[in-house]
Structures are given as C-alpha cells and as structure tokens.
Protein backbone atom coordinates (compact mmCIF):
# COMPACT_ATOMS: atom_id res chain seq x y z
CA UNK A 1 0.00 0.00 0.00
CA UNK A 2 2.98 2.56 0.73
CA UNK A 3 3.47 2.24 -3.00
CA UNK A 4 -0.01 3.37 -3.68
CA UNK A 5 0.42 6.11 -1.03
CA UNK A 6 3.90 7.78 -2.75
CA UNK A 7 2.39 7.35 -6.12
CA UNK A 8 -0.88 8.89 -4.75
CA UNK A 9 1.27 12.11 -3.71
CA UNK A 10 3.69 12.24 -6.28
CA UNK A 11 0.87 12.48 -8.48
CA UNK A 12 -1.25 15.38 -6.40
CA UNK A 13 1.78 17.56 -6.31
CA UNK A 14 2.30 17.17 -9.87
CA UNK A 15 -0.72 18.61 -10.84
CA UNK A 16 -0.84 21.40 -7.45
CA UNK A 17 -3.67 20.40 -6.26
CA UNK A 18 -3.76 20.05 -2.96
CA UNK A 19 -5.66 17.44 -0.42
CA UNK A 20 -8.65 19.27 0.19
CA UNK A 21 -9.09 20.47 -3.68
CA UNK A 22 -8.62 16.31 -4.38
CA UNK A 23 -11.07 15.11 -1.50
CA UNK A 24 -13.35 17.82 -2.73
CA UNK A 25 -13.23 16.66 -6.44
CA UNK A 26 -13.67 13.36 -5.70
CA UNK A 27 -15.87 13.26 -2.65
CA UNK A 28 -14.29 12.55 0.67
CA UNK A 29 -13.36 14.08 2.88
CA UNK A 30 -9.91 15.86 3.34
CA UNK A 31 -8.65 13.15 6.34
CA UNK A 32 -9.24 10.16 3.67
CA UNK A 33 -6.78 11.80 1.49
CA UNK A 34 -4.30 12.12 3.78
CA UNK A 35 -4.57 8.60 5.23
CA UNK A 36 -4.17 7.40 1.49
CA UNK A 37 -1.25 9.18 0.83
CA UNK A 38 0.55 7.67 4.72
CA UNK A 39 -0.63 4.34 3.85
CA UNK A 40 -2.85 4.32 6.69
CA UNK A 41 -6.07 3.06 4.48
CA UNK A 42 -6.78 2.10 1.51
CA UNK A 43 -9.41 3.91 -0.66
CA UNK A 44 -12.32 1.52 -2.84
CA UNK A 45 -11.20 1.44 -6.43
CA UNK A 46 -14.38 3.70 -6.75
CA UNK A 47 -12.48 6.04 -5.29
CA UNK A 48 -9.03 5.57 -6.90
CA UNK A 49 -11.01 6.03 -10.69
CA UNK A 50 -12.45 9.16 -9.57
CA UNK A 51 -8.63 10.05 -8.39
CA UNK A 52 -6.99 8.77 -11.15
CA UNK A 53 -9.58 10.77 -13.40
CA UNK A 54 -9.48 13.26 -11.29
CA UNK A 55 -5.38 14.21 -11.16
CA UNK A 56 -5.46 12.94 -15.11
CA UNK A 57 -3.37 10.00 -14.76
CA UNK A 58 -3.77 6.29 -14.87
CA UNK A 59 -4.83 3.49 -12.22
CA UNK A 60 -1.84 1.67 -13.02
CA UNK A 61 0.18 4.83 -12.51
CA UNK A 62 -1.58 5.55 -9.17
CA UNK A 63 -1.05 1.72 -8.72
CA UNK A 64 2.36 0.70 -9.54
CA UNK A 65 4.15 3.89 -10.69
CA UNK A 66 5.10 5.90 -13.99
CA UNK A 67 5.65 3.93 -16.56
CA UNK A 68 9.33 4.82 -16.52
CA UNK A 69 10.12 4.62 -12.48
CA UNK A 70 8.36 0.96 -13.47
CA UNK A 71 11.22 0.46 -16.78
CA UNK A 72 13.96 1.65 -13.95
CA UNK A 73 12.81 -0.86 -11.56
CA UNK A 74 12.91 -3.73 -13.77
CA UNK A 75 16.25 -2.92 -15.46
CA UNK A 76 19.13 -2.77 -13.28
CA UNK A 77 21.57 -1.26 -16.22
CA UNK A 78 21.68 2.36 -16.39
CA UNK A 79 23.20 1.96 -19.65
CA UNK A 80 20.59 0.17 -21.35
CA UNK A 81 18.04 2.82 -19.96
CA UNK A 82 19.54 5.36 -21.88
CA UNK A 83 19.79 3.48 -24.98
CA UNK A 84 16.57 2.33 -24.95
CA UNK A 85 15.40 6.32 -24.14
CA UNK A 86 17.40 7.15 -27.67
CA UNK A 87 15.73 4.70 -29.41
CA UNK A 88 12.71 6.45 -28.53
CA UNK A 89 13.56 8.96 -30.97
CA UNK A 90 14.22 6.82 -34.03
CA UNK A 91 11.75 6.87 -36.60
CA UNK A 92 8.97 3.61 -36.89
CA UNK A 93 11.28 2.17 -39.54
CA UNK A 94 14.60 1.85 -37.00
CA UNK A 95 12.82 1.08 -34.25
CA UNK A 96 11.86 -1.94 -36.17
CA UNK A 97 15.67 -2.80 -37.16
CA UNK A 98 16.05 -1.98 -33.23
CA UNK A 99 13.39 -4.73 -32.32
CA UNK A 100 14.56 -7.08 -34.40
CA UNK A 101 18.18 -6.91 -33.45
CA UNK A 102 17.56 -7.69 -30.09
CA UNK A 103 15.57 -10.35 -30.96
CA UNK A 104 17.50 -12.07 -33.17
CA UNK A 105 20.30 -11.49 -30.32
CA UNK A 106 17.85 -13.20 -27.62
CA UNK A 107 17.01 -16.14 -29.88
CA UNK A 108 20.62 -16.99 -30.44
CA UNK A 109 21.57 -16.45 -26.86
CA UNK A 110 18.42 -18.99 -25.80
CA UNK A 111 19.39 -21.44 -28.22
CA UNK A 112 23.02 -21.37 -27.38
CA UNK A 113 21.70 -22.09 -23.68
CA UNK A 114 19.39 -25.01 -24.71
CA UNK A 115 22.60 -26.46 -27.09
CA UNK A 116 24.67 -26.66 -23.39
C-alpha cells in the first residue's frame, strides 16, 4: 500500500492540487486523502477512478508507478536505460531494425543455452 500512497502524492503535487481540492473533487473528505497518501487506508477502487480521473493519470500509474520509475525498476543497467530512451527517438522504420536486433540477439543467446 505505501506504493499506492507515494504514487498517490507524487501524483497530487504534480498537478498542485492540494488534499482538500482532491477530496473535494472526488468526494471525501480531506482526512481520507491524507490517510491514502501515509498508507494508513486504503481507498475503494471507486475512489481511486475518480482520483486517477481526477489528477489525469492512470490506475496503473496511481497503482504501480510511472511507466518509466516501473522500466527503472525492472532494469538494473543504467546503460541500457539510456539506450533504450534514444531509441525512442528513431523513426517507426529503425525502431523496427532496433526490435529485431535484439531479438535475433535473444534467440541466439536462448538457443546457445538449450545447445549446453
């Protein structure tokens, strides 16, 4: 739940609003917010649509994090982070050549593993 509660916050202060302009907007009161936001209680996923409508982001954002903090936390190589953030740039047409490279790459590497 502490997950939910930084991503809850993160995501408030983003967008300035503050807990009683979000427990206003989505209809509880001021205390609920803050207990969400210290992990102290979980609100119904009624209430977490009405946030994540409400602060314009995702349930799986409010849930498990930006997409990116969620790309950090599953890659451990800083390196690859960046190249993969460059390759964001490339037109449809590299990206391809991109994809394919690595998984060419990948199906060699698993078939050298299943050949030992």
């Amino acid at each position: 739940m502490n997950k939910f509660a930084d991503n809850l916050k993160k995501a408030r202060a983003g967008k300035n609003v503050s807990q009683d302009e979000l427990a206003k907007k989505i209809g509880v009161h001021a205390t609920h917010v803050s207990r969400y936001e210290r992990g102290l209680s979980a609100p119904s996923i009624d209430v977490v649509q009405k946030i994540a409508e409400t602060l314009e982001v995702s349930i799986d954002e409010l849930v498990f994090g930006s997409e990116a903090l969620q790309v950090e936390s599953k890659i451990n190589d800083r390196e690859l982070i960046s190249l993969f953030s460059k390759v964001q740039i490339l037109n449809e047409k590299q990206k391809e050549t991109v994809k394919d490279l690595i998984s060419a790459f990948i199906l060699k590497a698993d078939l050298q593993q299943k050949l030992i």
